[in-house]
PDB file of N, CA and C in Angstrom:
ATOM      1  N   UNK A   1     -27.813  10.759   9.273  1.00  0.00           N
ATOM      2  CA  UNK A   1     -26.482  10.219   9.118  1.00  0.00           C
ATOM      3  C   UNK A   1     -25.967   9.830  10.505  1.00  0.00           C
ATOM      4  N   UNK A   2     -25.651   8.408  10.783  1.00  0.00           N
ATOM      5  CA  UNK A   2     -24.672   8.370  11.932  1.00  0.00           C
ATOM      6  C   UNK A   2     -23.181   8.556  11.442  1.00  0.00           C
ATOM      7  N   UNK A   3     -22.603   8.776  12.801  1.00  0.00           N
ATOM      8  CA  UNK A   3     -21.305   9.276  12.791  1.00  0.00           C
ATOM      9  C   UNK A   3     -20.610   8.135  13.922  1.00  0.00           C
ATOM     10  N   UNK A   4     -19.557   7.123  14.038  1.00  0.00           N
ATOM     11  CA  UNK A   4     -18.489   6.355  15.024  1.00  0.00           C
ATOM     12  C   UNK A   4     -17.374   7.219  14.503  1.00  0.00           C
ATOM     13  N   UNK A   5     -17.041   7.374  16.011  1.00  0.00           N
ATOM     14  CA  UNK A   5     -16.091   7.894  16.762  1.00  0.00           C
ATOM     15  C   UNK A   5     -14.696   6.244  16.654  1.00  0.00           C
ATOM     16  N   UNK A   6     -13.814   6.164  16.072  1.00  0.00           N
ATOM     17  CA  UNK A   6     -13.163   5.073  16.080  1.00  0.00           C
ATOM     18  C   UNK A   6     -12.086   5.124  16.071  1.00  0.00           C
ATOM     19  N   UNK A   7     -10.882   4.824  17.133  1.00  0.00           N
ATOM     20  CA  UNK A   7      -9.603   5.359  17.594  1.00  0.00           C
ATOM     21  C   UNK A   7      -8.556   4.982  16.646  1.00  0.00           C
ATOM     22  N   UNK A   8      -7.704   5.478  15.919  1.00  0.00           N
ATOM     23  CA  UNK A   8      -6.506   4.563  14.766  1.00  0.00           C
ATOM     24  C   UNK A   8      -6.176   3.860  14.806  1.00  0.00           C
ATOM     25  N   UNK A   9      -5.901   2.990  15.983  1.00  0.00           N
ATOM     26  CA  UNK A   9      -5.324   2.088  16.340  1.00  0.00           C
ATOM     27  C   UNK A   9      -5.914   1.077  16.493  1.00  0.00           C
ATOM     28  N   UNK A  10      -7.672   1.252  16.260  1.00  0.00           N
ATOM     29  CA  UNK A  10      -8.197   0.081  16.108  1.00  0.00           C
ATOM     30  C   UNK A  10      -8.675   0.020  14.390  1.00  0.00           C
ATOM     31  N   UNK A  11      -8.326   1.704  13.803  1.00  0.00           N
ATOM     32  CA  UNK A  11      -8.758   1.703  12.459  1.00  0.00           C
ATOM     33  C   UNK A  11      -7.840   0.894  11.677  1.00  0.00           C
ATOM     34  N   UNK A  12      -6.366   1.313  12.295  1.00  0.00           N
ATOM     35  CA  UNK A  12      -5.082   0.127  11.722  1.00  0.00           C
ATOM     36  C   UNK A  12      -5.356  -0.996  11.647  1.00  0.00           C
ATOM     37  N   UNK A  13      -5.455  -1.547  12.833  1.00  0.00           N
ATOM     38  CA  UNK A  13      -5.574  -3.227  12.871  1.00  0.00           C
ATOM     39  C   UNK A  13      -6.965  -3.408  12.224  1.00  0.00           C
ATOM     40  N   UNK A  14      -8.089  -2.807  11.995  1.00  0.00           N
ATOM     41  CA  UNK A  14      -8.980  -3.382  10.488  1.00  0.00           C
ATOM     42  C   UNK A  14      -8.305  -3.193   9.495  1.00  0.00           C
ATOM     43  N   UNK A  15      -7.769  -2.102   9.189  1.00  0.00           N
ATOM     44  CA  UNK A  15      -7.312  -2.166   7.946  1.00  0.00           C
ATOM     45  C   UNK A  15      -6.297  -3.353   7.735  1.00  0.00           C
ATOM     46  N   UNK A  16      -5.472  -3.388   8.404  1.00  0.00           N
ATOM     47  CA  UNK A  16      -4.402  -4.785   8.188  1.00  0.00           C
ATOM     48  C   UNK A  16      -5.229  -6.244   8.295  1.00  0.00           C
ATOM     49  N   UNK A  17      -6.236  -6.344   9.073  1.00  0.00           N
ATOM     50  CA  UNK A  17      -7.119  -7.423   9.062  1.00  0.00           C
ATOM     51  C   UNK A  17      -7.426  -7.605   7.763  1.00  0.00           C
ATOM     52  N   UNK A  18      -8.313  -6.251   7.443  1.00  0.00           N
ATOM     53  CA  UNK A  18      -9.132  -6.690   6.124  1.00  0.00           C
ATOM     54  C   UNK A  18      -7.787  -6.998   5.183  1.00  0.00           C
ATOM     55  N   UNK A  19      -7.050  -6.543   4.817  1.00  0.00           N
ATOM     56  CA  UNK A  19      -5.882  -6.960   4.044  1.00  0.00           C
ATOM     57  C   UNK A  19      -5.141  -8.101   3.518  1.00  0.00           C
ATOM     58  N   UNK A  20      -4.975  -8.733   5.300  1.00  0.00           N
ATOM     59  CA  UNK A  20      -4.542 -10.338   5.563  1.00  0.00           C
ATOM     60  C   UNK A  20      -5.497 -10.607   5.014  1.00  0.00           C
ATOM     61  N   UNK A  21      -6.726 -10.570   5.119  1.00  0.00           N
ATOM     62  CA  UNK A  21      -8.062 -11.879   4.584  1.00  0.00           C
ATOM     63  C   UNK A  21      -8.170 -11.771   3.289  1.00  0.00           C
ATOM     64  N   UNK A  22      -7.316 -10.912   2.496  1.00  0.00           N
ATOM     65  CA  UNK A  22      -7.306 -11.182   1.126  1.00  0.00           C
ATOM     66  C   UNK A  22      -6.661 -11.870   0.174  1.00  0.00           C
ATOM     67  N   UNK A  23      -6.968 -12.537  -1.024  1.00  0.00           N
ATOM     68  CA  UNK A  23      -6.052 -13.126  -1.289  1.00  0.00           C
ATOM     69  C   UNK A  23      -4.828 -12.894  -2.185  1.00  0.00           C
ATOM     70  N   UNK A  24      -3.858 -13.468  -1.798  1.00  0.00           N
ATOM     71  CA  UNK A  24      -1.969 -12.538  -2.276  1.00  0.00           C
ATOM     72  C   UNK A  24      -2.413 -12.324  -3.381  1.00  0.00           C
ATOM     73  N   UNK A  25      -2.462 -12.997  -4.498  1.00  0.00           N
ATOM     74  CA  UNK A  25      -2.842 -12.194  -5.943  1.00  0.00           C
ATOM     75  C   UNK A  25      -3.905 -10.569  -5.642  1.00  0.00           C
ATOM     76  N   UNK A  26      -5.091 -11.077  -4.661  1.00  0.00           N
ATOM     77  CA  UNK A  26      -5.417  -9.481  -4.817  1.00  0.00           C
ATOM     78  C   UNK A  26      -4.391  -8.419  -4.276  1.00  0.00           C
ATOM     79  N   UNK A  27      -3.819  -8.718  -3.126  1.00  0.00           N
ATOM     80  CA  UNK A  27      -3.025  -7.640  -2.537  1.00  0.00           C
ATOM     81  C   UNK A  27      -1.978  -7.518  -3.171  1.00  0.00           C
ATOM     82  N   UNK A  28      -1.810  -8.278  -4.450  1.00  0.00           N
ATOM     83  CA  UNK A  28      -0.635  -7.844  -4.874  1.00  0.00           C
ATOM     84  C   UNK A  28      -0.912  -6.920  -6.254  1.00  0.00           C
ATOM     85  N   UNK A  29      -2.279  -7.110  -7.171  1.00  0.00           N
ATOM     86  CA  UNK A  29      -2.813  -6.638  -7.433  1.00  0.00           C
ATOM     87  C   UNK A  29      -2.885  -4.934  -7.201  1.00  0.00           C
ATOM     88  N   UNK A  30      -3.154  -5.241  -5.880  1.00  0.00           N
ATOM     89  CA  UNK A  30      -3.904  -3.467  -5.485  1.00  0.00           C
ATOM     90  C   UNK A  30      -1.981  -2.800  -5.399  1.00  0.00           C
ATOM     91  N   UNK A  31      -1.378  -3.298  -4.736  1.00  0.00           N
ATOM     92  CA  UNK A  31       0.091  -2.761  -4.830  1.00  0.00           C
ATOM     93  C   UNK A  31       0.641  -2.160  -5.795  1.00  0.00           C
ATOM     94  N   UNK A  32       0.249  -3.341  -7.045  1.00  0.00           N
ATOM     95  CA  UNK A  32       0.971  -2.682  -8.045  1.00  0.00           C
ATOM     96  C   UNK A  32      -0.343  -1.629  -8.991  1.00  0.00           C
ATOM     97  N   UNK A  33      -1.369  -1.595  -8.565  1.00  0.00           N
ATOM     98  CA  UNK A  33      -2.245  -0.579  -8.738  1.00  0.00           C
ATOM     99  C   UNK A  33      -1.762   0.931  -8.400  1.00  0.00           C
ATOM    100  N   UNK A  34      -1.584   0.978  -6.804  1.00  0.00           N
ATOM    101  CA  UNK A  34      -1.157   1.891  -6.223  1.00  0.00           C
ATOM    102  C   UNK A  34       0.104   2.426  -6.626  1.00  0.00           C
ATOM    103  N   UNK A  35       0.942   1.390  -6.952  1.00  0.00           N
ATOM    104  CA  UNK A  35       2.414   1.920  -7.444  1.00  0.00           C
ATOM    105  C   UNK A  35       2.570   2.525  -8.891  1.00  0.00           C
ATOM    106  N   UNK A  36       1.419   1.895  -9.349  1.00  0.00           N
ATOM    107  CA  UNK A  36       1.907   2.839 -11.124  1.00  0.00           C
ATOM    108  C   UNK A  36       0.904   3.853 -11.371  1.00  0.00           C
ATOM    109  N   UNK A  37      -0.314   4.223  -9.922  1.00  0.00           N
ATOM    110  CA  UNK A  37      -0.586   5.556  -9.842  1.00  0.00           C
ATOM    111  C   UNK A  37      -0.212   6.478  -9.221  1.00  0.00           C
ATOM    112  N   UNK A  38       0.509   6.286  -8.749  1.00  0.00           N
ATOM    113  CA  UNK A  38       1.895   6.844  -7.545  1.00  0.00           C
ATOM    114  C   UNK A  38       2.828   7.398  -8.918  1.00  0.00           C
ATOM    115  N   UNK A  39       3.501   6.667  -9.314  1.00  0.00           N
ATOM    116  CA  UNK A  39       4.466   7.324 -10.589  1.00  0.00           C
ATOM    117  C   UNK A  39       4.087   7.709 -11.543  1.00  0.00           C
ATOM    118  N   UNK A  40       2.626   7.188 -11.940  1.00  0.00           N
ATOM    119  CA  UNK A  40       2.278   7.905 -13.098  1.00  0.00           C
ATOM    120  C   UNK A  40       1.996   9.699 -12.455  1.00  0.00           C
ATOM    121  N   UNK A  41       1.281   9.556 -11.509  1.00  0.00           N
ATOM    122  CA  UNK A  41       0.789  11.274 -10.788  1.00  0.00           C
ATOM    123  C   UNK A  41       2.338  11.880 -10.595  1.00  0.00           C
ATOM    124  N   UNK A  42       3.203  10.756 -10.217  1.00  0.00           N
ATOM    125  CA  UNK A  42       4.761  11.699  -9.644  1.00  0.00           C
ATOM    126  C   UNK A  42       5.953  12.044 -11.143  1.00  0.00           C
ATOM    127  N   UNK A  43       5.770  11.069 -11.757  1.00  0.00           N
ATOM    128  CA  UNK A  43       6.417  11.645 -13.127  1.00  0.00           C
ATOM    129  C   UNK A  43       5.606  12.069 -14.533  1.00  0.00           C
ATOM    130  N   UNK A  44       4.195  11.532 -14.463  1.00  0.00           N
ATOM    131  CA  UNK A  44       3.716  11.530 -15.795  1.00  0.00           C
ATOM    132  C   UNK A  44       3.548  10.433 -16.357  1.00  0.00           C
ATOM    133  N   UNK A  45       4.216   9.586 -16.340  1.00  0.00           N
ATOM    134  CA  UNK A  45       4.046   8.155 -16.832  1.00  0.00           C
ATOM    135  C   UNK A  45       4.909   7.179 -15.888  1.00  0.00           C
ATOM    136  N   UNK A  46       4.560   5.987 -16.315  1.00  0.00           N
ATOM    137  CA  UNK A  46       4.726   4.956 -15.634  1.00  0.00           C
ATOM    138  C   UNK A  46       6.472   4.204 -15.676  1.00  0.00           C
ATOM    139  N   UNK A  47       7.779   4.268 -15.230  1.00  0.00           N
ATOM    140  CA  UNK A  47       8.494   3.946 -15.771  1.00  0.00           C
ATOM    141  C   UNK A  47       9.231   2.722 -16.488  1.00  0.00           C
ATOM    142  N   UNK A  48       9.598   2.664 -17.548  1.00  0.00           N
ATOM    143  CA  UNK A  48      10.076   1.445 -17.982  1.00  0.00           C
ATOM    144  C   UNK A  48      10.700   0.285 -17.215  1.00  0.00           C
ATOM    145  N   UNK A  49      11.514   0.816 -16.377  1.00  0.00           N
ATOM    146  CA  UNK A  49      12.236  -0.102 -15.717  1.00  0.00           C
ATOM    147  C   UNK A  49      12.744   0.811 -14.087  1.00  0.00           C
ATOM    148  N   UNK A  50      12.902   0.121 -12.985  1.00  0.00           N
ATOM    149  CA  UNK A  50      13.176   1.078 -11.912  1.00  0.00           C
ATOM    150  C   UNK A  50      14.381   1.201 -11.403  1.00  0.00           C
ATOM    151  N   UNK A  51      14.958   2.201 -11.178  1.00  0.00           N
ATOM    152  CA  UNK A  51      16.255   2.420 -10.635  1.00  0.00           C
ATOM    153  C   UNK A  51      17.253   1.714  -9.707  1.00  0.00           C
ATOM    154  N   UNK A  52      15.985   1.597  -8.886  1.00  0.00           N
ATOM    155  CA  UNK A  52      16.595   0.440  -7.778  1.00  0.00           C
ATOM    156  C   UNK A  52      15.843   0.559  -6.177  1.00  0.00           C
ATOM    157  N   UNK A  53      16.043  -0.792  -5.843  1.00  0.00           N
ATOM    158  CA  UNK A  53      14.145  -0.724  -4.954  1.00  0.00           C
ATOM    159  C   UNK A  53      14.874  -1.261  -3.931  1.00  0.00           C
ATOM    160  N   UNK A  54      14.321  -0.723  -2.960  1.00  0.00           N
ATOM    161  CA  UNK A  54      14.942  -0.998  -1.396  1.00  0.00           C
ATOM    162  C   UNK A  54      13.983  -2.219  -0.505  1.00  0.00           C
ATOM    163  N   UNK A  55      15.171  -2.473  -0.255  1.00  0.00           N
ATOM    164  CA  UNK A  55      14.645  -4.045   0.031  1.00  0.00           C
ATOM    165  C   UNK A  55      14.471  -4.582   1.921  1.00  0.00           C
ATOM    166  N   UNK A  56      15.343  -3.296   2.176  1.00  0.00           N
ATOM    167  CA  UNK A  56      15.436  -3.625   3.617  1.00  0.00           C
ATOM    168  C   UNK A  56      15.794  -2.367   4.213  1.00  0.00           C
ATOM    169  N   UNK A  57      15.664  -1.940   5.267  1.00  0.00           N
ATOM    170  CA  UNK A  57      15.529  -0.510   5.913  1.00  0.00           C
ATOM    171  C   UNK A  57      16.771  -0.506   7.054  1.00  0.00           C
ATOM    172  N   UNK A  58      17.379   0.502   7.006  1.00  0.00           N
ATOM    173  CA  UNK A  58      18.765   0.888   7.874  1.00  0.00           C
ATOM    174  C   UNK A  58      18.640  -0.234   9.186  1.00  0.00           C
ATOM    175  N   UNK A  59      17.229   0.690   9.472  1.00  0.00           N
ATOM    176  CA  UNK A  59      17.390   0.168  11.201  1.00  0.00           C
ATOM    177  C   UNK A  59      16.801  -1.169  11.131  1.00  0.00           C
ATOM    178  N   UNK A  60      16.495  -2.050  10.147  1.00  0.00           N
ATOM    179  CA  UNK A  60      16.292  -3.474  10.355  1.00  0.00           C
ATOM    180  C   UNK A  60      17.862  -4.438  10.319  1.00  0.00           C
ATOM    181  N   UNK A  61      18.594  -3.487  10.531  1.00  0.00           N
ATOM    182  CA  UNK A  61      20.176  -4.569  10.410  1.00  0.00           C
ATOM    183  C   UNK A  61      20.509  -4.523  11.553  1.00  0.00           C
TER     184      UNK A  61
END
């Protein structure tokens, strides 16, 4: 077995690379993959409709 030693900060920027080179339907795809196994594991099921989704973050104003 080899083993690389590979610093986060270059593991980040692949990961965001490989990401960008995909195409928006897939990444949007895997999002909403991730998001209704996220709520299904956090409530049990998936919810009908969502409360209310944040769109922009304090310190971006």
């Amino acid at each position: 077995m080899v083993v690389g030693h590979v610093k986060i900060d270059e593991e980040d920027l692949r990961d965001i690379q490989f990401w960008l080179d995909r195409p928006v339907s897939e990444r949007i795809a895997e999002v909403t993959r991730l998001r209704r196994a996220y709520y299904s594991w956090l409530l049990g099921t998936y919810p009908q409709h969502m409360e209310k989704t944040v769109t922009q973050r304090k310190d971006d104003i």
